[in-house]
C-alpha atoms as a PDB file:
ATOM      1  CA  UNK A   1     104.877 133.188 145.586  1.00  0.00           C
ATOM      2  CA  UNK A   2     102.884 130.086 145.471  1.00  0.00           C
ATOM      3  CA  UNK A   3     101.824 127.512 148.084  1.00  0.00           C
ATOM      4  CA  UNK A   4     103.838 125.250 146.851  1.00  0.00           C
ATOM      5  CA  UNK A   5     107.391 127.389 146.734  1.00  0.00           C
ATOM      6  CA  UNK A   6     106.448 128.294 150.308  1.00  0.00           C
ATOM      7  CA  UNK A   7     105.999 125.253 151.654  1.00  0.00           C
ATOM      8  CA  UNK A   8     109.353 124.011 150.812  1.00  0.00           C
ATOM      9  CA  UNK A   9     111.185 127.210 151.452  1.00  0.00           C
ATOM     10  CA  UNK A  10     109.554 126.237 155.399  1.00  0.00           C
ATOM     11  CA  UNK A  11     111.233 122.544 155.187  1.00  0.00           C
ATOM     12  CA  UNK A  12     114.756 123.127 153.002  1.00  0.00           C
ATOM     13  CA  UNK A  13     116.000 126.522 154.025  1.00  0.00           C
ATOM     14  CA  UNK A  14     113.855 126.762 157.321  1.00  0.00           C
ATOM     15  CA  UNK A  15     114.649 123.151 158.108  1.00  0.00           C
ATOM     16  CA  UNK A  16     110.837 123.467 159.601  1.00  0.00           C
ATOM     17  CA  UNK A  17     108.921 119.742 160.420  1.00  0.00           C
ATOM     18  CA  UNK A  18     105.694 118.944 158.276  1.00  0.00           C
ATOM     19  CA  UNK A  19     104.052 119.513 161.467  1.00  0.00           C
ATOM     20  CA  UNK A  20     105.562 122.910 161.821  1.00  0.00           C
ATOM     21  CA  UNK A  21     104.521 123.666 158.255  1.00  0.00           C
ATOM     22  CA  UNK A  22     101.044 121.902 158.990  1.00  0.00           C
ATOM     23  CA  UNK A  23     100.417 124.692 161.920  1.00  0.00           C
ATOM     24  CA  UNK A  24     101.949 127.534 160.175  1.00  0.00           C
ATOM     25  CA  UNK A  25      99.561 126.667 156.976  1.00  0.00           C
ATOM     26  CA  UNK A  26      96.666 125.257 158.317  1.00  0.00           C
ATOM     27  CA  UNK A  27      97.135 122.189 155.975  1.00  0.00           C
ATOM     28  CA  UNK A  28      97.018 118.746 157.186  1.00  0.00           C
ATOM     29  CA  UNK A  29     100.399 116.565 157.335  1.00  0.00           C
ATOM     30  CA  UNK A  30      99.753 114.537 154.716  1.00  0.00           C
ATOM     31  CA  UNK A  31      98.832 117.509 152.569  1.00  0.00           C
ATOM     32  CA  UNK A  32     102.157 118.837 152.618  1.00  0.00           C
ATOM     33  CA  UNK A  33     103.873 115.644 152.618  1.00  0.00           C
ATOM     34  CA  UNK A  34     102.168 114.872 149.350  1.00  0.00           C
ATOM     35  CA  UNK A  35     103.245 118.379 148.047  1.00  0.00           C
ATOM     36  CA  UNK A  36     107.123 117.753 149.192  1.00  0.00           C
ATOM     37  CA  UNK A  37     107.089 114.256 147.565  1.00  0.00           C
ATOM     38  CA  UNK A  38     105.308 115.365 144.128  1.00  0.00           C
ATOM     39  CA  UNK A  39     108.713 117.288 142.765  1.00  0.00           C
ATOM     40  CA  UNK A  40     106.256 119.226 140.363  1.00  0.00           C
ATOM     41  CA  UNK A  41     107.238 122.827 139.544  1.00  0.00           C
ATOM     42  CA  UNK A  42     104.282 125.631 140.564  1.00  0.00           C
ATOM     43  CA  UNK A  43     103.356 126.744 137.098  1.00  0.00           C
ATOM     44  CA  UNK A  44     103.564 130.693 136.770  1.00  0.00           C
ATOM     45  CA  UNK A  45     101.041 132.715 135.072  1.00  0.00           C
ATOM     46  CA  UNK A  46     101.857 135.665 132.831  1.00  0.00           C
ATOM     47  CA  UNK A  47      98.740 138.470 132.327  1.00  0.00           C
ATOM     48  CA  UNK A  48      98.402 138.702 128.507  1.00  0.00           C
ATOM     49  CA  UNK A  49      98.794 142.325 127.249  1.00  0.00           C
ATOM     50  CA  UNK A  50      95.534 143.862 126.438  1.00  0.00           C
ATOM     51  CA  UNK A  51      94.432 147.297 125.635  1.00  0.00           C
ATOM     52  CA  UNK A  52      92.616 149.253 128.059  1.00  0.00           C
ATOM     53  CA  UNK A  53      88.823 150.050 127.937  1.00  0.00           C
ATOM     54  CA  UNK A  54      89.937 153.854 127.273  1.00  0.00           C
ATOM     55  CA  UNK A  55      92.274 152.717 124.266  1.00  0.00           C
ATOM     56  CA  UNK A  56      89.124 152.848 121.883  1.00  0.00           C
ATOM     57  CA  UNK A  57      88.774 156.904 122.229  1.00  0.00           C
ATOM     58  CA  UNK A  58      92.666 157.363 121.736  1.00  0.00           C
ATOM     59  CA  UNK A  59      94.211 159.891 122.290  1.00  0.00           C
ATOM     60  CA  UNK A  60      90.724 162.155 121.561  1.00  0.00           C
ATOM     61  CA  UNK A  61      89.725 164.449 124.215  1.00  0.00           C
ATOM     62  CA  UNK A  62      85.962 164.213 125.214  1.00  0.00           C
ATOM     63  CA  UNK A  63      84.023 167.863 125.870  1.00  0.00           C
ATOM     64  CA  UNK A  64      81.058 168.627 126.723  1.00  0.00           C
ATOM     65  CA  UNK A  65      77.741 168.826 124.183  1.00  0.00           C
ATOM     66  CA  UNK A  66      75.838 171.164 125.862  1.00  0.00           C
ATOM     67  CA  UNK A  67      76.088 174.119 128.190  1.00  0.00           C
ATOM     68  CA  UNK A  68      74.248 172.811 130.718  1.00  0.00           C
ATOM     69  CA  UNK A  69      77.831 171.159 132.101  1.00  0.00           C
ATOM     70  CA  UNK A  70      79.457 174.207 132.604  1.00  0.00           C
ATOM     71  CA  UNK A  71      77.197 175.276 135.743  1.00  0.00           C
END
């Protein structure tokens, strides 16, 4: 959860002060004021799907070349 969605879960549901949410925060008053005042929705950010490093080899099992492993 963002900074944003926490800071006004502190002063709707919490009914917390900006001063309260200041302290708790360690943001200055006018910080969060400015945040409670804006009305902008935190953007959410999705991880793209991407194959994994491994995905190249498949499903190809990897032995050893030489017997020198095997000690």
């Amino acid at each position: 959860m963002g900074l944003l969605n926490i800071i006004r879960l502190m002063k709707l549901r919490e009914k917390q002060s900006i001063r309260e949410i200041s302290r708790h925060t360690g943001l200055s008053r006018n910080t969060i004021a400015k945040y409670l005042n804006a009305g902008t929705i935190e953007r959410t950010f999705t991880v793209p799907e991407r194959p994994s490093k491994l995905a190249l080899f498949g499903k190809r099992q990897i032995r050893p070349t030489s017997p020198r492993w095997h000690r």
